[in-house]
C-alpha atoms as a PDB file:
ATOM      1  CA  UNK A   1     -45.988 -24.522  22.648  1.00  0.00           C
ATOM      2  CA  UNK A   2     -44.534 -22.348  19.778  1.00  0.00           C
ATOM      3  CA  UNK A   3     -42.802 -19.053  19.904  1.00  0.00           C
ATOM      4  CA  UNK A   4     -42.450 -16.328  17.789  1.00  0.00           C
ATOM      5  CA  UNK A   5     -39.182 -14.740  17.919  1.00  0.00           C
ATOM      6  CA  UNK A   6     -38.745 -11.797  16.040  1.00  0.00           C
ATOM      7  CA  UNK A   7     -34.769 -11.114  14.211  1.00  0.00           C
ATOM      8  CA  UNK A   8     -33.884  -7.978  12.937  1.00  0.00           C
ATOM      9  CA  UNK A   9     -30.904  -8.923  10.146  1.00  0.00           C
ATOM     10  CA  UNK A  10     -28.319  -6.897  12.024  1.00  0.00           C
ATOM     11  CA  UNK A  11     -28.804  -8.671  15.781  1.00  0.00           C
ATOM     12  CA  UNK A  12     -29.218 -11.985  13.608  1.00  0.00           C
ATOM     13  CA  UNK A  13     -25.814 -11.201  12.135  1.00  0.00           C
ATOM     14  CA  UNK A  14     -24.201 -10.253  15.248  1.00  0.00           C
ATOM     15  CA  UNK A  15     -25.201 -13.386  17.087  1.00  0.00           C
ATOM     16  CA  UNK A  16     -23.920 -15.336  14.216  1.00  0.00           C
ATOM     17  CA  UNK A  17     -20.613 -13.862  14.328  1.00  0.00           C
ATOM     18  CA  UNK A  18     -21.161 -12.115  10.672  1.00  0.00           C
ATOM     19  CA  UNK A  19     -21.337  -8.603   9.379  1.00  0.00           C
ATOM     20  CA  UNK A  20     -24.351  -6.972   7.748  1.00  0.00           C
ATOM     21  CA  UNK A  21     -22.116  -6.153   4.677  1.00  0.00           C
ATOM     22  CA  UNK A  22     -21.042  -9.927   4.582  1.00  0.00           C
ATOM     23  CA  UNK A  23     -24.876 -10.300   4.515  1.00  0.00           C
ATOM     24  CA  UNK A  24     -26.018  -8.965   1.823  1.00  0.00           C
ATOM     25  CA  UNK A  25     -22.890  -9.130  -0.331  1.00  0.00           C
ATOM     26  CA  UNK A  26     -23.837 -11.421  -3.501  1.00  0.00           C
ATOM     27  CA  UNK A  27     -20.883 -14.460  -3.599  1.00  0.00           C
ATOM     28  CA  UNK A  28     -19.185 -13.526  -6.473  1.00  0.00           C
ATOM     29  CA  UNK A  29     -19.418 -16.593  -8.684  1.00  0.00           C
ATOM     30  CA  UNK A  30     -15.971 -18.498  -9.307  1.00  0.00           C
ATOM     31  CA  UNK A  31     -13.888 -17.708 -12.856  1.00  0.00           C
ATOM     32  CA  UNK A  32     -14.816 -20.897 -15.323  1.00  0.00           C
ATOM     33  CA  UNK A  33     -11.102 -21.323 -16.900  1.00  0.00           C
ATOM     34  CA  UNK A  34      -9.968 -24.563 -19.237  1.00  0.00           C
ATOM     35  CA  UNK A  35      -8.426 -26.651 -17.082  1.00  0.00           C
ATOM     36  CA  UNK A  36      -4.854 -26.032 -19.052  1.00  0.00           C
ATOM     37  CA  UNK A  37      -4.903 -22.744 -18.174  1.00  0.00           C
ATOM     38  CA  UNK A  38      -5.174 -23.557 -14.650  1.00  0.00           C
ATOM     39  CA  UNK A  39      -2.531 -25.774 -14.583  1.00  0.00           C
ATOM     40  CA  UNK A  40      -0.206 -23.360 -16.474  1.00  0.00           C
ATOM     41  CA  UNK A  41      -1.373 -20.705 -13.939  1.00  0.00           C
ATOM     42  CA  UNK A  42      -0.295 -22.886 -10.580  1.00  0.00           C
ATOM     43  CA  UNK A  43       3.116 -24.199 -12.400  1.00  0.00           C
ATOM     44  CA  UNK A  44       3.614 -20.245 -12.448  1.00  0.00           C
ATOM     45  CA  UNK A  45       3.078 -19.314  -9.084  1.00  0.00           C
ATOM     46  CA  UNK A  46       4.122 -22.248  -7.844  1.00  0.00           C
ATOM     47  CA  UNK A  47       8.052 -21.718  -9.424  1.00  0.00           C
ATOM     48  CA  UNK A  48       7.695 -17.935  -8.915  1.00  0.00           C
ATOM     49  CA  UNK A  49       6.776 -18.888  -4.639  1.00  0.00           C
ATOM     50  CA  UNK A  50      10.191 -21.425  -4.923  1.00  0.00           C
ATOM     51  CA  UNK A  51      11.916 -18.287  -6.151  1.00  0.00           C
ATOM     52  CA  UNK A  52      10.832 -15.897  -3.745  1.00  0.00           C
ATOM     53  CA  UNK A  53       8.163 -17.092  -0.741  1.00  0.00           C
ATOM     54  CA  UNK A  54       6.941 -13.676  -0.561  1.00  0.00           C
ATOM     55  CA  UNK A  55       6.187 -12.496  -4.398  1.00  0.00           C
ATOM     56  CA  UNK A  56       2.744 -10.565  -4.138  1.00  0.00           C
ATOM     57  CA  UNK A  57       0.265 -11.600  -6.896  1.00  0.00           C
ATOM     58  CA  UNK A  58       0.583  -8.208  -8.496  1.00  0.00           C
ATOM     59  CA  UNK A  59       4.347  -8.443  -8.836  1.00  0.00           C
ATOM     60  CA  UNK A  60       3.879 -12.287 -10.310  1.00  0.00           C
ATOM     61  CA  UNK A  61       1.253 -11.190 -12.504  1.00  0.00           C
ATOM     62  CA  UNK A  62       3.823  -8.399 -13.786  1.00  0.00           C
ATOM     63  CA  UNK A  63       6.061 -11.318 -14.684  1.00  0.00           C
ATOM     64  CA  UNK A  64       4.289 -13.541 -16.747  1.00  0.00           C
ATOM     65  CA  UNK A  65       0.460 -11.628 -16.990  1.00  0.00           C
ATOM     66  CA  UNK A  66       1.131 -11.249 -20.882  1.00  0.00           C
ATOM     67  CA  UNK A  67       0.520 -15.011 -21.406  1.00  0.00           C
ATOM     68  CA  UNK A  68      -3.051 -14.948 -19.499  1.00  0.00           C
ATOM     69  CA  UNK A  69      -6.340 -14.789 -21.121  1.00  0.00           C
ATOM     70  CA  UNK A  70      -7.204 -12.797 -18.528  1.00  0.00           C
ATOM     71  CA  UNK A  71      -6.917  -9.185 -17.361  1.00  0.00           C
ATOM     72  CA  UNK A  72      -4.838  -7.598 -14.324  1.00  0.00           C
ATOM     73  CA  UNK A  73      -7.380  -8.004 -11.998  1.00  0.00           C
ATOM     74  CA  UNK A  74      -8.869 -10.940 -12.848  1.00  0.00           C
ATOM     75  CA  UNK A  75      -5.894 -12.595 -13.028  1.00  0.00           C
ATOM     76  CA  UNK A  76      -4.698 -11.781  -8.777  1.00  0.00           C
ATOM     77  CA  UNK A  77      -8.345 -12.950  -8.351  1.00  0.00           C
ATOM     78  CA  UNK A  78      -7.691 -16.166  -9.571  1.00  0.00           C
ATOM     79  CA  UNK A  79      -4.340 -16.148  -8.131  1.00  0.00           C
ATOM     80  CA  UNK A  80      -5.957 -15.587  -4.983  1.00  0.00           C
ATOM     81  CA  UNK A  81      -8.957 -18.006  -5.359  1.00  0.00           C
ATOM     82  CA  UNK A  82      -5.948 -20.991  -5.888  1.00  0.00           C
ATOM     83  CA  UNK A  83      -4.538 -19.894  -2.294  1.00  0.00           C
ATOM     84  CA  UNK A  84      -1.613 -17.823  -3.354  1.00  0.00           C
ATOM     85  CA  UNK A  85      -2.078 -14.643  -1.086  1.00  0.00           C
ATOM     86  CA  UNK A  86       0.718 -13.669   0.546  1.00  0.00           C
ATOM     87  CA  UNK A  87       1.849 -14.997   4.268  1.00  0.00           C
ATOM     88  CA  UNK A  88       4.381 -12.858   5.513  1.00  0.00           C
ATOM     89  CA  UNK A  89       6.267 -14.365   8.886  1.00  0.00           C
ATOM     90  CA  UNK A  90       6.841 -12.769  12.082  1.00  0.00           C
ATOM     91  CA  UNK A  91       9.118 -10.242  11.371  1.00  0.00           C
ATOM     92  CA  UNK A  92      12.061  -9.603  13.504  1.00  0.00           C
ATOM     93  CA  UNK A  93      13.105  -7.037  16.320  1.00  0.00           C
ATOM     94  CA  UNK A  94      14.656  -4.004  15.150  1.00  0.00           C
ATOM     95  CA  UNK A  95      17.573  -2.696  16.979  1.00  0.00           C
ATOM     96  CA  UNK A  96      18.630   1.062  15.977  1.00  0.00           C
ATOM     97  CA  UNK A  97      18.558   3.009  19.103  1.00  0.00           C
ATOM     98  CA  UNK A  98      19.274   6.680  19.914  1.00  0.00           C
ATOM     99  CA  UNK A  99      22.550   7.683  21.713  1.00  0.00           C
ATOM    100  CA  UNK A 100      25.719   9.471  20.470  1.00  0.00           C
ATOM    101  CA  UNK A 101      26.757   9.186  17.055  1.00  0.00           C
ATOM    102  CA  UNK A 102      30.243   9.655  16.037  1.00  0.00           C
ATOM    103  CA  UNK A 103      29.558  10.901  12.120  1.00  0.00           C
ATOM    104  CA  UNK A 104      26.540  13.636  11.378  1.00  0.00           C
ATOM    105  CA  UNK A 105      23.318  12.883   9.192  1.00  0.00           C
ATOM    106  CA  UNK A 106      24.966  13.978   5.750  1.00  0.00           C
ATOM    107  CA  UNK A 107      21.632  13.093   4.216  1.00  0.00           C
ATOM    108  CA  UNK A 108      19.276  15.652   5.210  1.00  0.00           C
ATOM    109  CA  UNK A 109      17.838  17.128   2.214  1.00  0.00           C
ATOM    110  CA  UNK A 110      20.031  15.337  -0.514  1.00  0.00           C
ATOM    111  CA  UNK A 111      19.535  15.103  -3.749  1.00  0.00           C
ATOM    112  CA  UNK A 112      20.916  11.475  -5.585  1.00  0.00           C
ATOM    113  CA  UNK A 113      21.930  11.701  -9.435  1.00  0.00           C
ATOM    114  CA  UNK A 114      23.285   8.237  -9.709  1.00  0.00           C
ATOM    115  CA  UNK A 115      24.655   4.917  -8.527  1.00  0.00           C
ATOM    116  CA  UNK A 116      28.092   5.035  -6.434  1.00  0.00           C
ATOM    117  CA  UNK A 117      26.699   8.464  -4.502  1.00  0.00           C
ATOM    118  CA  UNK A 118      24.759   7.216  -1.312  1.00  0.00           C
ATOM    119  CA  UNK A 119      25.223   3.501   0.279  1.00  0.00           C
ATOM    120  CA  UNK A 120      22.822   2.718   3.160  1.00  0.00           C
ATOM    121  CA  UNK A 121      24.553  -0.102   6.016  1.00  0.00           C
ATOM    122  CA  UNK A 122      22.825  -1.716   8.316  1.00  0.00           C
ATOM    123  CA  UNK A 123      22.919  -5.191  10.502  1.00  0.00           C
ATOM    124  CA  UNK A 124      19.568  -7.583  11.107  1.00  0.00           C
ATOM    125  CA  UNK A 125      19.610 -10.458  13.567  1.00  0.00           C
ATOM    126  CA  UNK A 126      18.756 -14.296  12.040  1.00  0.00           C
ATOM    127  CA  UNK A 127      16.816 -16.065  14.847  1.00  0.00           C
ATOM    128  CA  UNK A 128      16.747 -20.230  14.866  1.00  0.00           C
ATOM    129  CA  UNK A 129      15.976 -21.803  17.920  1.00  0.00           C
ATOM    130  CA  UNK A 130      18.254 -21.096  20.041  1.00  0.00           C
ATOM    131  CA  UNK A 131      20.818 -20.005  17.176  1.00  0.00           C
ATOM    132  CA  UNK A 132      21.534 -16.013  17.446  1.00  0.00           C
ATOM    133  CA  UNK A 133      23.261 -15.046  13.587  1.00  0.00           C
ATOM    134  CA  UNK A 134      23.712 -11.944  11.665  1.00  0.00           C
ATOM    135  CA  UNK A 135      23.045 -10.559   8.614  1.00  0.00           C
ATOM    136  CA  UNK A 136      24.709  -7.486   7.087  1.00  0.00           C
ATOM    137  CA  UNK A 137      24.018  -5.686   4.186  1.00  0.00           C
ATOM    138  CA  UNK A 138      25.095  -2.503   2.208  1.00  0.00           C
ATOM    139  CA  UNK A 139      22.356  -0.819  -0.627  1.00  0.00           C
ATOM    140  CA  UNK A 140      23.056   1.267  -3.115  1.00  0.00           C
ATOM    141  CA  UNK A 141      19.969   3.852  -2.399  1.00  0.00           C
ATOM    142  CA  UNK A 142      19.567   4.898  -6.294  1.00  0.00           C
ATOM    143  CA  UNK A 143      19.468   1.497  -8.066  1.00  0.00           C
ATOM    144  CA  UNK A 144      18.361  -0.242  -4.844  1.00  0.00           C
ATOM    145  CA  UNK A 145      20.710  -2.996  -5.833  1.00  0.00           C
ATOM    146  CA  UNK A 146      22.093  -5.031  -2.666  1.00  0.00           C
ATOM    147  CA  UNK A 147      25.839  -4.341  -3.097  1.00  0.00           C
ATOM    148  CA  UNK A 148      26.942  -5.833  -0.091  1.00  0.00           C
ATOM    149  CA  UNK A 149      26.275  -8.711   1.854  1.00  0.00           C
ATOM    150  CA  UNK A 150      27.416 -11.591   4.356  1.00  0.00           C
ATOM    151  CA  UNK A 151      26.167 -13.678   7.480  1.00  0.00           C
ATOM    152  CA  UNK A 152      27.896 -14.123  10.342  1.00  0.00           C
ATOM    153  CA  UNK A 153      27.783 -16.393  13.850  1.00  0.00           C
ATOM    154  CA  UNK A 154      29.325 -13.188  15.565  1.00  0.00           C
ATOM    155  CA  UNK A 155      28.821  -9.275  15.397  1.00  0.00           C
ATOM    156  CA  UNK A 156      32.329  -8.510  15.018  1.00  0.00           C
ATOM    157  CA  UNK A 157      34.010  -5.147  13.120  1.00  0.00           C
ATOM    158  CA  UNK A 158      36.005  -7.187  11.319  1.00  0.00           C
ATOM    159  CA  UNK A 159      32.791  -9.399   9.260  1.00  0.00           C
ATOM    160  CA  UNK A 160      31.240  -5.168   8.394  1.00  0.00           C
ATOM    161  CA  UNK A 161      34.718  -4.378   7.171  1.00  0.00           C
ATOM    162  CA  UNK A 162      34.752  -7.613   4.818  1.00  0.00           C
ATOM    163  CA  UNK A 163      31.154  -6.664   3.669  1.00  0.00           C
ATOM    164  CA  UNK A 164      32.192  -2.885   2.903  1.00  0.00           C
ATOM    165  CA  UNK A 165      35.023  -4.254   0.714  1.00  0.00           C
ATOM    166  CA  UNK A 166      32.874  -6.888  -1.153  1.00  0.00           C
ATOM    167  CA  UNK A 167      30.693  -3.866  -2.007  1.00  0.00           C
ATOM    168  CA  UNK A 168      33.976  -1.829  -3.137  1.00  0.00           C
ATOM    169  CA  UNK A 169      35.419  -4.779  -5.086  1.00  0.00           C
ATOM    170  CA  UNK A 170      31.748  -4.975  -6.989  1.00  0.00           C
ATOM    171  CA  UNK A 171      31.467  -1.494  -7.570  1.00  0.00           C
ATOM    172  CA  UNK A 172      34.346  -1.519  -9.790  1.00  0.00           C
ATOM    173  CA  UNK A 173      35.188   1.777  -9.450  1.00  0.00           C
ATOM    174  CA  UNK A 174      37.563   1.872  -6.739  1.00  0.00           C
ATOM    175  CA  UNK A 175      39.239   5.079  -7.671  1.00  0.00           C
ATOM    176  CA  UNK A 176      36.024   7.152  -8.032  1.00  0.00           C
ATOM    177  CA  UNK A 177      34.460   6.808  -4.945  1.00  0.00           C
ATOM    178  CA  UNK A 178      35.363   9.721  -3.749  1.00  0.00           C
ATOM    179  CA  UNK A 179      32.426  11.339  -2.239  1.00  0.00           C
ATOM    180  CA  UNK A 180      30.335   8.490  -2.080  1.00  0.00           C
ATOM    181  CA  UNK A 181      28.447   8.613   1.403  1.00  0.00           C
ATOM    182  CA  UNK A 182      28.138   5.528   3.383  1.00  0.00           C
ATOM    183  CA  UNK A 183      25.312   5.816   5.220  1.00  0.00           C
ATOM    184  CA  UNK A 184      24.479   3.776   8.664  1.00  0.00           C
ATOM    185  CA  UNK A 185      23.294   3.782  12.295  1.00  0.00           C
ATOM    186  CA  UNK A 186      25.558   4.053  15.107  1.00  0.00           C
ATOM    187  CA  UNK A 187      26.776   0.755  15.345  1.00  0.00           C
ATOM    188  CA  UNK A 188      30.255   0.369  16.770  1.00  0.00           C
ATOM    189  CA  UNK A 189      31.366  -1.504  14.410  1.00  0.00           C
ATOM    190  CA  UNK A 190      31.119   1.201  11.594  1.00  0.00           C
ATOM    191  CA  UNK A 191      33.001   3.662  14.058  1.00  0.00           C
ATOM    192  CA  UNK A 192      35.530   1.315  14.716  1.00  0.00           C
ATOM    193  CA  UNK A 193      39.081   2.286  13.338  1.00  0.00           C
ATOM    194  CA  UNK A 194      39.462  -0.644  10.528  1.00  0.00           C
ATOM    195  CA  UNK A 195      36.115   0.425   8.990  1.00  0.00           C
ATOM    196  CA  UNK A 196      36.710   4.223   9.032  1.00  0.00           C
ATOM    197  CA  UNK A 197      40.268   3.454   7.766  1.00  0.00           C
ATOM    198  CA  UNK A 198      38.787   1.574   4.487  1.00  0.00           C
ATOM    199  CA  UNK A 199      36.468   4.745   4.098  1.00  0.00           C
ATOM    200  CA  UNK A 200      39.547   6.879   4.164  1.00  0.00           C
ATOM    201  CA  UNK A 201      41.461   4.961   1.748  1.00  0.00           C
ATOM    202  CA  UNK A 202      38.559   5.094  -0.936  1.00  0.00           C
ATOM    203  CA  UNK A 203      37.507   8.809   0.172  1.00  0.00           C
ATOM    204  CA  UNK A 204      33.863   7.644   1.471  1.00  0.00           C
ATOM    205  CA  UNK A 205      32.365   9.878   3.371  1.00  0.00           C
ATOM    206  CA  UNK A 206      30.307   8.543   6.718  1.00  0.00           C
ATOM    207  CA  UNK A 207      27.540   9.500   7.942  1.00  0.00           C
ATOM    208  CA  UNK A 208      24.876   8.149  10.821  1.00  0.00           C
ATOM    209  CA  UNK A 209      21.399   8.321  11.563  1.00  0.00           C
ATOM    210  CA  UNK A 210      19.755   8.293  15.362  1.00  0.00           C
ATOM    211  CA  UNK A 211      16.428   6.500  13.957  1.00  0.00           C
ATOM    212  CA  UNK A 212      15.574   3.986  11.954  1.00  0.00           C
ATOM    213  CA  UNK A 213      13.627   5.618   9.636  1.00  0.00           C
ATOM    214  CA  UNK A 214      15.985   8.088   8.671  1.00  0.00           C
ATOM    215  CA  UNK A 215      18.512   4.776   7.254  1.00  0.00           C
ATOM    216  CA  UNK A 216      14.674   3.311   5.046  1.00  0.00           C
ATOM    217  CA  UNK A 217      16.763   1.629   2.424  1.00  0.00           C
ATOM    218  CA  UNK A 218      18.594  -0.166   4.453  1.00  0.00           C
ATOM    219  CA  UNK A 219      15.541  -1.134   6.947  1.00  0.00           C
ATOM    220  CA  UNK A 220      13.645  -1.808   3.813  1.00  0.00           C
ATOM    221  CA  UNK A 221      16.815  -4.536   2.448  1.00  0.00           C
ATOM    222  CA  UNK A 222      16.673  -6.269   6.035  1.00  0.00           C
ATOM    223  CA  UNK A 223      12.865  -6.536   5.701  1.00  0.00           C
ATOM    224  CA  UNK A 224      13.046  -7.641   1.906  1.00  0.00           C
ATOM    225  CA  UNK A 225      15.649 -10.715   2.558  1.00  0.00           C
ATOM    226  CA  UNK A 226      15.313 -11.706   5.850  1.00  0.00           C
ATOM    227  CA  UNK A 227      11.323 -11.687   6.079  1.00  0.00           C
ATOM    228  CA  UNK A 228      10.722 -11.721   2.363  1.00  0.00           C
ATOM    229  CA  UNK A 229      12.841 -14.895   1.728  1.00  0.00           C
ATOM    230  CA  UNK A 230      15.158 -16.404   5.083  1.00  0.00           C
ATOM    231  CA  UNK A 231      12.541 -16.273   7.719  1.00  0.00           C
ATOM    232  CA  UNK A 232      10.208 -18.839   4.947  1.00  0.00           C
ATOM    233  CA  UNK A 233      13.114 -20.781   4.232  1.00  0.00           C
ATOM    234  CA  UNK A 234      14.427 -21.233   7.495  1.00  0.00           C
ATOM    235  CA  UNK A 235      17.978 -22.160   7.033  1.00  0.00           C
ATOM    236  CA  UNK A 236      19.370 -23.932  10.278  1.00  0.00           C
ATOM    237  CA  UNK A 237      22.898 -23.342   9.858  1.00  0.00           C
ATOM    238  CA  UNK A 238      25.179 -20.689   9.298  1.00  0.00           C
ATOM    239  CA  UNK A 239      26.251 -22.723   5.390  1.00  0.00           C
ATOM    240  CA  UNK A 240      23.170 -23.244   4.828  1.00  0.00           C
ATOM    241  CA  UNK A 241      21.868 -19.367   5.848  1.00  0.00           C
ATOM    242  CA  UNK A 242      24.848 -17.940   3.049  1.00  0.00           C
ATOM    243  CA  UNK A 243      23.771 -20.354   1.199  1.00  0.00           C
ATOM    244  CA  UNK A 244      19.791 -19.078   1.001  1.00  0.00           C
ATOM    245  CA  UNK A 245      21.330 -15.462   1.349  1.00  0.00           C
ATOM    246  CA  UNK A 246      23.009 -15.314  -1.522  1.00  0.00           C
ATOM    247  CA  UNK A 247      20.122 -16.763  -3.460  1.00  0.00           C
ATOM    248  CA  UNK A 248      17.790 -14.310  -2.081  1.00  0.00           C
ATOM    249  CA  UNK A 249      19.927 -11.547  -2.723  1.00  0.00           C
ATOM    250  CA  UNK A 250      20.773 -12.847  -6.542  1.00  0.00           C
ATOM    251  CA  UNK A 251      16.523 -12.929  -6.777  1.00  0.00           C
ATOM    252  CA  UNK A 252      16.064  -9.336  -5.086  1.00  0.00           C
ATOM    253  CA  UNK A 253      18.865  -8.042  -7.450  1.00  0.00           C
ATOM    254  CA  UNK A 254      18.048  -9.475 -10.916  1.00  0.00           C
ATOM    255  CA  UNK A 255      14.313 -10.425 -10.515  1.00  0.00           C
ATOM    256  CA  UNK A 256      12.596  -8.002  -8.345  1.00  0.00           C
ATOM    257  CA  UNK A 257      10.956  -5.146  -9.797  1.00  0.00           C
ATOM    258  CA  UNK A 258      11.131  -1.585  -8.390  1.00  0.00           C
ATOM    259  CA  UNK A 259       8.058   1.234  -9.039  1.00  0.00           C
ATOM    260  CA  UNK A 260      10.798   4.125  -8.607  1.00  0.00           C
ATOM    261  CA  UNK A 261      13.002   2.150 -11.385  1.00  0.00           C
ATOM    262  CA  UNK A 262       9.943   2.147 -14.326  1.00  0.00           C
ATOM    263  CA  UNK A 263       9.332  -1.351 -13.195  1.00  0.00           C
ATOM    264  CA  UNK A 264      12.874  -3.159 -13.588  1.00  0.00           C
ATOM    265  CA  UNK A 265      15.105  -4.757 -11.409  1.00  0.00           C
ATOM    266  CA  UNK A 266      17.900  -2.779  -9.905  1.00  0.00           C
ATOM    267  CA  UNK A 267      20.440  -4.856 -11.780  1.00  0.00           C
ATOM    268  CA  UNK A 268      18.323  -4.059 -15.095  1.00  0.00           C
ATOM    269  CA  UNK A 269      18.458  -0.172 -14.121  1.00  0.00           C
ATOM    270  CA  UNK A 270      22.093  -0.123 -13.578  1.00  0.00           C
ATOM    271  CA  UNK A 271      22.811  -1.758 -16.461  1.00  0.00           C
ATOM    272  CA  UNK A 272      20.747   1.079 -18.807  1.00  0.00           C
ATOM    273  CA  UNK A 273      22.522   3.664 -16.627  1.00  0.00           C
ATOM    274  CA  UNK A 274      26.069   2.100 -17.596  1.00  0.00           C
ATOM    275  CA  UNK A 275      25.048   1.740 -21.643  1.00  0.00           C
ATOM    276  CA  UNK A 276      22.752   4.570 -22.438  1.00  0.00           C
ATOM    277  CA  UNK A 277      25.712   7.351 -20.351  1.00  0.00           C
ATOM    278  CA  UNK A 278      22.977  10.561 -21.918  1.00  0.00           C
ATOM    279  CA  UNK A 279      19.923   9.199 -19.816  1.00  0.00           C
ATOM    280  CA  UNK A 280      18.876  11.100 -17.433  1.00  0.00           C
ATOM    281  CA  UNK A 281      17.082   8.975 -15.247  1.00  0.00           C
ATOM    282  CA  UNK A 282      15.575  10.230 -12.560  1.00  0.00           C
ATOM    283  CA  UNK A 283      16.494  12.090  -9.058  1.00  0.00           C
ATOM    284  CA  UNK A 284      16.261  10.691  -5.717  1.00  0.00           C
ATOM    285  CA  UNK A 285      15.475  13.052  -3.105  1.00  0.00           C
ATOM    286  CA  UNK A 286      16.390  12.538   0.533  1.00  0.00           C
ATOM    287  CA  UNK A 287      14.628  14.290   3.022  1.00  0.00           C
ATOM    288  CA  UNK A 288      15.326  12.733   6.720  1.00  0.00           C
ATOM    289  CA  UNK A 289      13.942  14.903   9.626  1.00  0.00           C
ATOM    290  CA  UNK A 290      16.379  16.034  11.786  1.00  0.00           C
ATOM    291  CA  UNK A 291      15.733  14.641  15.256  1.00  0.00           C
ATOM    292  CA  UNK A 292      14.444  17.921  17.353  1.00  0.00           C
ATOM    293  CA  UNK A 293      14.875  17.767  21.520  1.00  0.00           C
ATOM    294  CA  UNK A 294      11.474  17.071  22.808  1.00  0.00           C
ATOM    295  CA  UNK A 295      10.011  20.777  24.004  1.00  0.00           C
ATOM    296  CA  UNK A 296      10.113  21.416  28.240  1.00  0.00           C
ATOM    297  CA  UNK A 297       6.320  21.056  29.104  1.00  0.00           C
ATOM    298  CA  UNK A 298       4.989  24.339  30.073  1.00  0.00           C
ATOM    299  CA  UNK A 299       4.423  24.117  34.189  1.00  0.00           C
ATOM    300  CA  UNK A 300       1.935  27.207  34.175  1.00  0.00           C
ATOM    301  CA  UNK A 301      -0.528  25.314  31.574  1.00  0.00           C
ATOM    302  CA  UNK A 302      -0.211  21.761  33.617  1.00  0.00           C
ATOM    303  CA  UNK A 303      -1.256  23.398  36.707  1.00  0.00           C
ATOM    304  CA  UNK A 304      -3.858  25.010  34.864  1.00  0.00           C
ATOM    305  CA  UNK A 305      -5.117  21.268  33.733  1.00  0.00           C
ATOM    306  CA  UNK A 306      -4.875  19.495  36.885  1.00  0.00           C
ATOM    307  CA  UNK A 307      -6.870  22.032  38.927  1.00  0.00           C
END
């Protein structure tokens, strides 16, 4: 005996697990490229993946999309098509908290003319196994160049103060860093007595955050190295994790473009800034929120709503 059963497309899709957009949306049909372009194409992303695990397909198209036959879109289509969309890892815990704070938010509503003015600290864990390391890192928030850096096996003041120093040492300007704000969370470590005394002797200024997001260069470096490049790598050991730290930094630094820079490197950008002394550039604007006390509930109105 034979039955009739009758299918409207949308149940049919539902009970085969697709949508009704997925339905009726034509396959696009695959771009018909010479083989030697493909080839050239992979080599490309392939070496540009080596260089940095995370590169988007826009940002790798913005390296070498001049030598394509192809357009901008096209091109992260076919990028895409060859399996080159981006994988990001698990990313790791975050661990600014709120509590007292020993230096006030100097960055509420500051305006940034230049490199040398604002540095943004901050510490990220390196998880391997069983292996518990740390990263620390210092940004300079105009240029957005990674001035600082080192990983440690312990969270010690001393391994922040030797970080703050390479960052003084590279700035070359030693004697005209007065002013400069070093920006962090409340970490111990930068309100311990060595690293206040290096501030003192170069005339930084500090200043803390209670949130994360008020210190979003610094969160942003953390997430750029760490997930961006160490987390794909993996490094096992503490060598070989300054080993792949410096490299990722070196990349981030000299190769990785920034939209608030006109599309160069940070590296690039400081550079110009150091040659051309008339530009003008451009001005960074900080605008944290000042954490506010939450507001005393009203005990009138939540009577009112539980009668």
């Amino acid at each position: 005996m034979s039955h009739t059963y009758a299918f409207t497309v949308g149940s049919a899709c539902e009970i085969l697990g697709f949508t009704r957009q997925a339905y009726y949306k034509k396959r696009k049909p695959r771009l018909e490229l010479d083989d030697q372009v493909v080839e050239f194409v992979t080599k490309k992303l392939v070496a540009s993946r080596e260089r940095c695990p995370t590169v988007g397909c826009r940002s790798m198209y913005g390296d070498f999309g001049d030598q394509l036959p192809l357009g901008r879109d096209k091109s992260i289509e076919l990028f895409m098509d060859l399996g080159f969309r981006v994988k990001y890892p698990k990313r790791y815990g975050r661990a600014t908290q709120s509590g007292t704070r020993a230096f006030p938010n100097l960055l509420a509503h500051k305006d940034v003319k230049g490199i040398n003015q604002v540095w943004q600290a901050d510490m990220a864990h390196y998880l391997y196994g069983d292996s518990k390391l740390y990263t620390i890192y210092i940004t300079d928030v105009y240029s957005q160049e990674i001035v600082g850096y080192g990983a440690y096996d312990s969270n010690i003041a001393e391994n922040y103060a030797e970080v703050l120093e390479q960052a003084i040492g590279k700035s070359k300007r030693g004697k005209r860093l007065k002013g400069l704000i070093h920006h962090s969370d409340g970490g111990k470590q930068y309100e311990s007595e060595l690293y206040r005394s290096i501030c003192r002797k170069h005339e930084i200024e500090q200043s803390m955050c209670m949130y994360s997001y008020e210190n979003p260069y610094a969160e942003k470096t953390n997430d750029l190295v760490n997930n961006g490049y160490l987390n794909s790598w993996k490094p096992r050991t503490l060598k070989e994790l300054k080993g792949c730290q410096s490299k990722a930094v070196k990349d981030h630094n000299t190769n990785r473009r920034k939209q608030a820079l006109g599309n160069i490197p940070p590296v690039q950008f400081r550079k110009m800034l150091q040659k051309e002394k008339s530009i003008t550039g451009y001005t960074l604007e900080l605008k944290p929120r000042i954490p506010e006390q939450p507001k005393k509930k009203n005990p009138l109105k939540t009577e009112i709503l539980t009668r």
